[in-house]
Protein backbone atom coordinates (compact mmCIF):
# COMPACT_ATOMS: atom_id res chain seq x y z
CA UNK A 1 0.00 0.00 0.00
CA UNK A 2 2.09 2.92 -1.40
CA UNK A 3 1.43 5.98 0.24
CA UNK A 4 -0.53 5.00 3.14
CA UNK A 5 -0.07 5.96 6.63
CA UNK A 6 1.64 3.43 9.21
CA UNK A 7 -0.62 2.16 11.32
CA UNK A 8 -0.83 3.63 15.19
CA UNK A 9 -2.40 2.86 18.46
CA UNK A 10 -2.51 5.27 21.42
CA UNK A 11 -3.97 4.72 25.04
CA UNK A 12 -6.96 5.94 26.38
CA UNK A 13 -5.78 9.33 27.80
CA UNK A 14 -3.29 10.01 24.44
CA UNK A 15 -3.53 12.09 21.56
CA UNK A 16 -2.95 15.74 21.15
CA UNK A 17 -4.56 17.80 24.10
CA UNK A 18 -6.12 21.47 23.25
CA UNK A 19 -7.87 23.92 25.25
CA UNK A 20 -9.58 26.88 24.26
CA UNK A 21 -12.87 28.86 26.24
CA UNK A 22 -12.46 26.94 29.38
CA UNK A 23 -12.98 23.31 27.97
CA UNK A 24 -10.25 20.76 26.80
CA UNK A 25 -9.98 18.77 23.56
CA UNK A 26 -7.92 15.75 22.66
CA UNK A 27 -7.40 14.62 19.21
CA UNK A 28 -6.91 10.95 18.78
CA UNK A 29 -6.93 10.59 14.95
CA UNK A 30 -5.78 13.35 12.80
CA UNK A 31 -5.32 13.96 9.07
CA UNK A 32 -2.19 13.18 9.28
CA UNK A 33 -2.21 9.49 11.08
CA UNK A 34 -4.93 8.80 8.85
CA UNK A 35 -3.89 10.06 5.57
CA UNK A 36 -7.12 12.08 5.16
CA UNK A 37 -9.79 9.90 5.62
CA UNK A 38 -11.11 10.83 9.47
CA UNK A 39 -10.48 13.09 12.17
CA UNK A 40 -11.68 11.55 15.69
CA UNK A 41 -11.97 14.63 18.83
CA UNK A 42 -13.11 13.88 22.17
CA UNK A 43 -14.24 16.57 24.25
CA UNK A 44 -12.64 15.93 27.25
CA UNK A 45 -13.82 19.25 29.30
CA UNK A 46 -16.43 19.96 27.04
CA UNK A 47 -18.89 22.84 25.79
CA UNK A 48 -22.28 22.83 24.33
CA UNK A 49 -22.09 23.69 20.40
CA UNK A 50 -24.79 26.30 19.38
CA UNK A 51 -26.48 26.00 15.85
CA UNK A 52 -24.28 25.90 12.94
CA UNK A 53 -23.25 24.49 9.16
CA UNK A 54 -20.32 22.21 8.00
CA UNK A 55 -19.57 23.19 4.33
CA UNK A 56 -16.81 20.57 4.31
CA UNK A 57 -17.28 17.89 6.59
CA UNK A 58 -19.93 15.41 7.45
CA UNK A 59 -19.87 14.52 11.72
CA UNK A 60 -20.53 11.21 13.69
CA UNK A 61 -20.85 11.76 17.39
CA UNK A 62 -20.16 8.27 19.41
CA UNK A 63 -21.41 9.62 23.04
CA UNK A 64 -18.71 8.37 25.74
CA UNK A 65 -20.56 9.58 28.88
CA UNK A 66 -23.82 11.57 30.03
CA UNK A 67 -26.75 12.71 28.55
CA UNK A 68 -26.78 14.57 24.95
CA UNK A 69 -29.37 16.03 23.12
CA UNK A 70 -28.22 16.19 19.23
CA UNK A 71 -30.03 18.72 16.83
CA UNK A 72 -29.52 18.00 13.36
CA UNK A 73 -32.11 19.55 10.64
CA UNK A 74 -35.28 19.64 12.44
CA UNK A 75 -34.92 16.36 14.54
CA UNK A 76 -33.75 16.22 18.08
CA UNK A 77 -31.83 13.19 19.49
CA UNK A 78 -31.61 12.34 23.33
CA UNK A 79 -28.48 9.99 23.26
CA UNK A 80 -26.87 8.19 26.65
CA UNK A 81 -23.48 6.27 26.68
CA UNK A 82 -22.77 4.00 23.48
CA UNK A 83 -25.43 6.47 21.12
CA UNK A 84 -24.65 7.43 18.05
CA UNK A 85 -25.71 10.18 15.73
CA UNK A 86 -24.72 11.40 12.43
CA UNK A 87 -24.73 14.98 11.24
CA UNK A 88 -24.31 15.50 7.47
CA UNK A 89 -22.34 18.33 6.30
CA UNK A 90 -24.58 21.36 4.72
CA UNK A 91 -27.46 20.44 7.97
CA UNK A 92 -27.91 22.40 10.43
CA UNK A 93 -26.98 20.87 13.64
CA UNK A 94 -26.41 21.78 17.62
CA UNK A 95 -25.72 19.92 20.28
CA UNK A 96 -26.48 20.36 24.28
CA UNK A 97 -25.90 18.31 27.80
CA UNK A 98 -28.51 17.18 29.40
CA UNK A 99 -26.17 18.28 32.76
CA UNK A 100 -24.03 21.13 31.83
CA UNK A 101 -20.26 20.75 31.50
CA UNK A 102 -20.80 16.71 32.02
CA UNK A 103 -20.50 13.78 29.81
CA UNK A 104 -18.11 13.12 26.83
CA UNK A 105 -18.12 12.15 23.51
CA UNK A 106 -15.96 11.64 20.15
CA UNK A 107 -16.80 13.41 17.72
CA UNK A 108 -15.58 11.77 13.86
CA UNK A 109 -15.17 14.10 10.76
CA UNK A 110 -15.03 13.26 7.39
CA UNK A 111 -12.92 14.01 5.22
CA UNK A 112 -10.07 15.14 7.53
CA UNK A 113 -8.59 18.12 8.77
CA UNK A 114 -11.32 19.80 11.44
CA UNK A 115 -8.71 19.68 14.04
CA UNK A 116 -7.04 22.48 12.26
CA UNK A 117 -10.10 24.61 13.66
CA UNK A 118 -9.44 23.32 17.48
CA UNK A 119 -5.36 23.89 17.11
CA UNK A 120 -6.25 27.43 15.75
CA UNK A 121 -8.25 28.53 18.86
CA UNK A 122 -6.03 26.57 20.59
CA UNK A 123 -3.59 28.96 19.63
CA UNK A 124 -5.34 32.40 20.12
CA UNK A 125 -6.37 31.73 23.59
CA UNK A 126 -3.03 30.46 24.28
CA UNK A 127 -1.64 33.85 22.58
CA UNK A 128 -4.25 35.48 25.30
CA UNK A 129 -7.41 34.50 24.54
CA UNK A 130 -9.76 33.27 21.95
CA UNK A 131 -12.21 35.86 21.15
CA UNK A 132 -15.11 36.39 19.14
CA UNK A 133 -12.39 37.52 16.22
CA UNK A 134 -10.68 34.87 16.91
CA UNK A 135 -13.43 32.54 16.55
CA UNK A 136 -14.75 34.30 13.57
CA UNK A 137 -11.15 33.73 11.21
CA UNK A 138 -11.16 30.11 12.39
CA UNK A 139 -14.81 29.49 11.45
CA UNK A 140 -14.20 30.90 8.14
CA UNK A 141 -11.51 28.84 7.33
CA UNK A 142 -12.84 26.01 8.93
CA UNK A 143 -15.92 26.50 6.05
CA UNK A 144 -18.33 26.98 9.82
CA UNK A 145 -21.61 28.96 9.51
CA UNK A 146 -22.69 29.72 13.45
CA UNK A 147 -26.27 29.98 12.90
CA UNK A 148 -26.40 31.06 16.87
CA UNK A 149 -23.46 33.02 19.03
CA UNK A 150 -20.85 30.30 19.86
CA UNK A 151 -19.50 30.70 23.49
CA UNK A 152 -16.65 33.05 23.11
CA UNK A 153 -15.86 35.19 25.49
């Protein structure tokens, strides 16, 4: 298999940790261990996501821990531990706890390359702070339509 990436295997609390607005990411596959094809994120201190688009990207959320509620188009999804739900790219979609600031999940993008978004903010609030600019640039690079404020300070 010319080309492909080596194969990899990391333990539960590896991967590359990022933090931005008071909750912590960790990427466990990226575009570049998986040659493109997936991105896996799991929120480790996590954040509700307000309404918003995907131009590029469609998202499968495996939930880890707690209680989720999932909008995607006009359909609501109350998911516990081992529920899935899939988001396609160009749908409008949102997602809540049940609890605030409990549970986790992994959230799986395809094609690749949505972590770029998380190391950006990453970044600015590392710089000092990731702000509503700084959320705007990344969203628009990241192809991101927030349909609803997302929680910047």
């Amino acid at each position: 298999m010319s080309g492909a990436p080596p194969p990899f295997g990391i333990g539960g609390d590896e991967g590359e940790r990022l933090r931005f607005s008071g909750a912590e990411f960790l990427v466990r596959a990226s575009a570049q261990t998986t040659g493109g094809a997936f991105t896996i994120i799991e929120e480790v201190d996590p954040l509700d996501t307000p309404l918003h688009v995907h131009a590029h990207e469609d998202e499968l959320f495996y939930v880890l821990e707690g209680e989720h509620v999932f909008t995607v188009g006009d359909r609501d999804f109350s998911l516990g531990p081992d529920g899935v739900c899939f988001a396609p790219r160009g749908v409008p979609h949102a997602h809540r706890r049940v609890v605030p600031r409990t549970g986790r999940f992994l959230t799986m993008t395809s094609p690749a390359g949505f972590e770029a978004f998380f190391r950006e903010l990453a970044a600015a609030d590392a710089a000092g702070g990731a702000g509503p600019v700084d959320y705007a640039a990344a969203s628009a690079r990241a192809g991101i339509t927030w349909l609803s404020a997302p929680d910047a300070p």
